[in-house]
N, C-alpha and C. Protein backbone atom coordinates (compact mmCIF):
# COMPACT_ATOMS: atom_id res chain seq x y z
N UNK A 1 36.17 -8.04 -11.29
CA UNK A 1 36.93 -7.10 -10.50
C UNK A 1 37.09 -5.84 -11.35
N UNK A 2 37.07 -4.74 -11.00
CA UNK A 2 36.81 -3.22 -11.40
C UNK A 2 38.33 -3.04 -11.47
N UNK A 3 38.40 -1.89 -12.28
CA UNK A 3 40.12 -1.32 -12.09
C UNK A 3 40.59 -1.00 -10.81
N UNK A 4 39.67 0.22 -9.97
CA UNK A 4 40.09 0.62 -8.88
C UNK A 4 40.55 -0.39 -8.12
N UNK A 5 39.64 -1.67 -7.78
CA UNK A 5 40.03 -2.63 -6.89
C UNK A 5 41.40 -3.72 -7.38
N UNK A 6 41.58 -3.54 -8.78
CA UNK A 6 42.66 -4.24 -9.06
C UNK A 6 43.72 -3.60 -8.76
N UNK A 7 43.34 -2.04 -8.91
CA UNK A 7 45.06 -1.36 -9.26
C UNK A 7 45.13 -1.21 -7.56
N UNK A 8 44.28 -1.15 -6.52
CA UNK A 8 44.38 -1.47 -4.88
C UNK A 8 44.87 -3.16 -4.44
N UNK A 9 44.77 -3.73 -4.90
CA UNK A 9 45.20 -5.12 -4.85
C UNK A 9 46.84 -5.00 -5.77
N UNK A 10 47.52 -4.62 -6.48
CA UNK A 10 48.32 -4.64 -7.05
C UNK A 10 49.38 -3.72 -6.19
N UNK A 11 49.19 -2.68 -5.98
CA UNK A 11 49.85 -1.88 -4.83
C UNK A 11 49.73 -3.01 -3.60
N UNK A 12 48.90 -3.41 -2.87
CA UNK A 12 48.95 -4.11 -1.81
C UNK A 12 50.28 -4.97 -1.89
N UNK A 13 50.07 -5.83 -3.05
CA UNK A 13 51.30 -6.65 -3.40
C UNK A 13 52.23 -6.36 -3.44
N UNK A 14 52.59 -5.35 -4.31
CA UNK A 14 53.80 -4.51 -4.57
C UNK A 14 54.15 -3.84 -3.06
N UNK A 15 53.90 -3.42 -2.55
CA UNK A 15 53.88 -3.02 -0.76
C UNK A 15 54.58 -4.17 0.01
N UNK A 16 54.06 -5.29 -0.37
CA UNK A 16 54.67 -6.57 0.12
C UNK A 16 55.43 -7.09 0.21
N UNK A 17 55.71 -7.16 -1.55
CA UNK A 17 56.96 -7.52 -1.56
C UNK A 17 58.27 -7.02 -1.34
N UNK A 18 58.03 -5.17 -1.73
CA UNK A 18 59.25 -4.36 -1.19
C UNK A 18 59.48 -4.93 0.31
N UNK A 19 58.41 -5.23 1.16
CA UNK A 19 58.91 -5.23 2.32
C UNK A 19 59.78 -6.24 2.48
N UNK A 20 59.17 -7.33 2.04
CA UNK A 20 59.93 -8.86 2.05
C UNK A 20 62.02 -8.94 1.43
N UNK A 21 61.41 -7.83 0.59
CA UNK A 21 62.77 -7.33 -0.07
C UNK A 21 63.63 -6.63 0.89
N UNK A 22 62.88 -5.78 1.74
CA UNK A 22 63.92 -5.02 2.61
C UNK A 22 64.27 -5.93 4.16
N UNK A 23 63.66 -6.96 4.33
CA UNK A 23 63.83 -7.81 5.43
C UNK A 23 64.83 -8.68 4.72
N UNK A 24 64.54 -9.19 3.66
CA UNK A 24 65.92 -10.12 2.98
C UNK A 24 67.23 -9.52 3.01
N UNK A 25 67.40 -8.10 2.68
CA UNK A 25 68.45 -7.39 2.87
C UNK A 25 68.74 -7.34 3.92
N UNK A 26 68.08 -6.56 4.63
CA UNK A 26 68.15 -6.87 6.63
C UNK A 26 69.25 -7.72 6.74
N UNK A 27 68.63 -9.18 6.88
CA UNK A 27 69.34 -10.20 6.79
C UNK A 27 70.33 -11.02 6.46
N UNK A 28 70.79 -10.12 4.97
CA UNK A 28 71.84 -10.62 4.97
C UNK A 28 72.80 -9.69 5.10
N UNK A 29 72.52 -7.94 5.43
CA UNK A 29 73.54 -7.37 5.90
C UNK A 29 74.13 -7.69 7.67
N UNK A 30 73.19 -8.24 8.42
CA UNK A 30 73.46 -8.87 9.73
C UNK A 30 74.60 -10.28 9.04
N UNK A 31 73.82 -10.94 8.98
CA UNK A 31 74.56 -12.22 8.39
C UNK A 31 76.06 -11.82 7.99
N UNK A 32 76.38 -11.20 6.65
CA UNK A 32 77.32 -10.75 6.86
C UNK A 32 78.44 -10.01 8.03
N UNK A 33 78.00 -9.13 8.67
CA UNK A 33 78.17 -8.91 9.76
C UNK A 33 78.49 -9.61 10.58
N UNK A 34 77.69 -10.72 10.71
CA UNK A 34 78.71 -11.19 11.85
C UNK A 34 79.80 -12.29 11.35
N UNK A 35 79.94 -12.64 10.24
CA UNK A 35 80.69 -13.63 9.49
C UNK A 35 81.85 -12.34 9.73
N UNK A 36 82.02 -11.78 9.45
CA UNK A 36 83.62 -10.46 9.49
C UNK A 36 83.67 -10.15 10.76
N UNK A 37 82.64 -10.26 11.96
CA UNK A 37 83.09 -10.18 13.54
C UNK A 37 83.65 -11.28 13.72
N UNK A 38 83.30 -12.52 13.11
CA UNK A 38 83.74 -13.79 13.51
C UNK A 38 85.48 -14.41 13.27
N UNK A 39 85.37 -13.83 11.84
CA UNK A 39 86.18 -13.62 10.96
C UNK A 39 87.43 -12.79 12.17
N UNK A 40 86.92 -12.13 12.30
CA UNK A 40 87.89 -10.67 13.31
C UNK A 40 87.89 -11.80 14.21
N UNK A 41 87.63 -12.34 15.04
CA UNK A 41 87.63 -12.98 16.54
C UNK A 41 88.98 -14.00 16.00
N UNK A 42 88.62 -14.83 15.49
CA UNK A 42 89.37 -16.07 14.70
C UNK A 42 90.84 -15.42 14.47
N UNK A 43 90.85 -14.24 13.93
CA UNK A 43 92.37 -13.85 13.39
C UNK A 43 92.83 -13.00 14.92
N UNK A 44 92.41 -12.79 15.93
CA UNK A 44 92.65 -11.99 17.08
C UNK A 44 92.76 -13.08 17.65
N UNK A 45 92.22 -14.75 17.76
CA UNK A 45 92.70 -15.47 18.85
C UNK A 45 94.11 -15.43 19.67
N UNK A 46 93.89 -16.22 20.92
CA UNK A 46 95.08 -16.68 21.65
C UNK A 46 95.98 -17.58 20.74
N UNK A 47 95.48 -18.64 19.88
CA UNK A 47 95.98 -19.55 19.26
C UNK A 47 95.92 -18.99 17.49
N UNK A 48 96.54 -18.11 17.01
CA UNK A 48 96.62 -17.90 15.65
C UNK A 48 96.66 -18.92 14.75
N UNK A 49 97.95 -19.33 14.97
CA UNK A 49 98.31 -20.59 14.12
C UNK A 49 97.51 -21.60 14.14
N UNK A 50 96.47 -22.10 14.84
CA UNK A 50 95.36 -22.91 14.92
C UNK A 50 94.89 -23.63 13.94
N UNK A 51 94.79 -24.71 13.30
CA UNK A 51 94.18 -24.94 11.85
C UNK A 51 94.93 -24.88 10.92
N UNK A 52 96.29 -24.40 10.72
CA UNK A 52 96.90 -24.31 9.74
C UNK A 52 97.58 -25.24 9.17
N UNK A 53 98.05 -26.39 9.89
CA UNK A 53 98.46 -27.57 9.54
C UNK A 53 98.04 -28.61 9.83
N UNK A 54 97.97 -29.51 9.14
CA UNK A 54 97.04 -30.93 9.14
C UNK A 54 98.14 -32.26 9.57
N UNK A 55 98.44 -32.68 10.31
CA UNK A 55 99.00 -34.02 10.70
C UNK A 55 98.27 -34.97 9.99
N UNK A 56 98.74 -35.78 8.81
CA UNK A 56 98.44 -36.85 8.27
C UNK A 56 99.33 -37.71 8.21
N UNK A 57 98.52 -39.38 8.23
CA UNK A 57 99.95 -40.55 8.12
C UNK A 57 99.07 -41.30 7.08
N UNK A 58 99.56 -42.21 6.64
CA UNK A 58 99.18 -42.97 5.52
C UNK A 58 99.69 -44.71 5.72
């Protein structure tokens, strides 16, 4: 393999992976996102107090 075609194969890659990099981000700025809409829904319920105490017997 010649330089030209390596240093064209090396960019290709590098091209790639930024992308893969900017879809991972993507992803987890959605992800996040909706964990703090959810987050928001949960603390806006009808039932606030919901979950907060545990009934246990022994």
């Amino acid at each position: 393999m010649d330089i030209p075609e390596l240093s064209v194969v090396m960019s290709q890659a590098n091209a790639m992976q930024q992308a893969g990099i900017s879809l991972t981000k993507m992803a987890m700025d959605t992800n996040k996102e909706n964990a703090q809409n959810m987050k928001d829904m949960i603390e806006k319920s009808a039932l606030p107090n919901l979950g907060n105490n545990i009934d246990s017997r022994a």
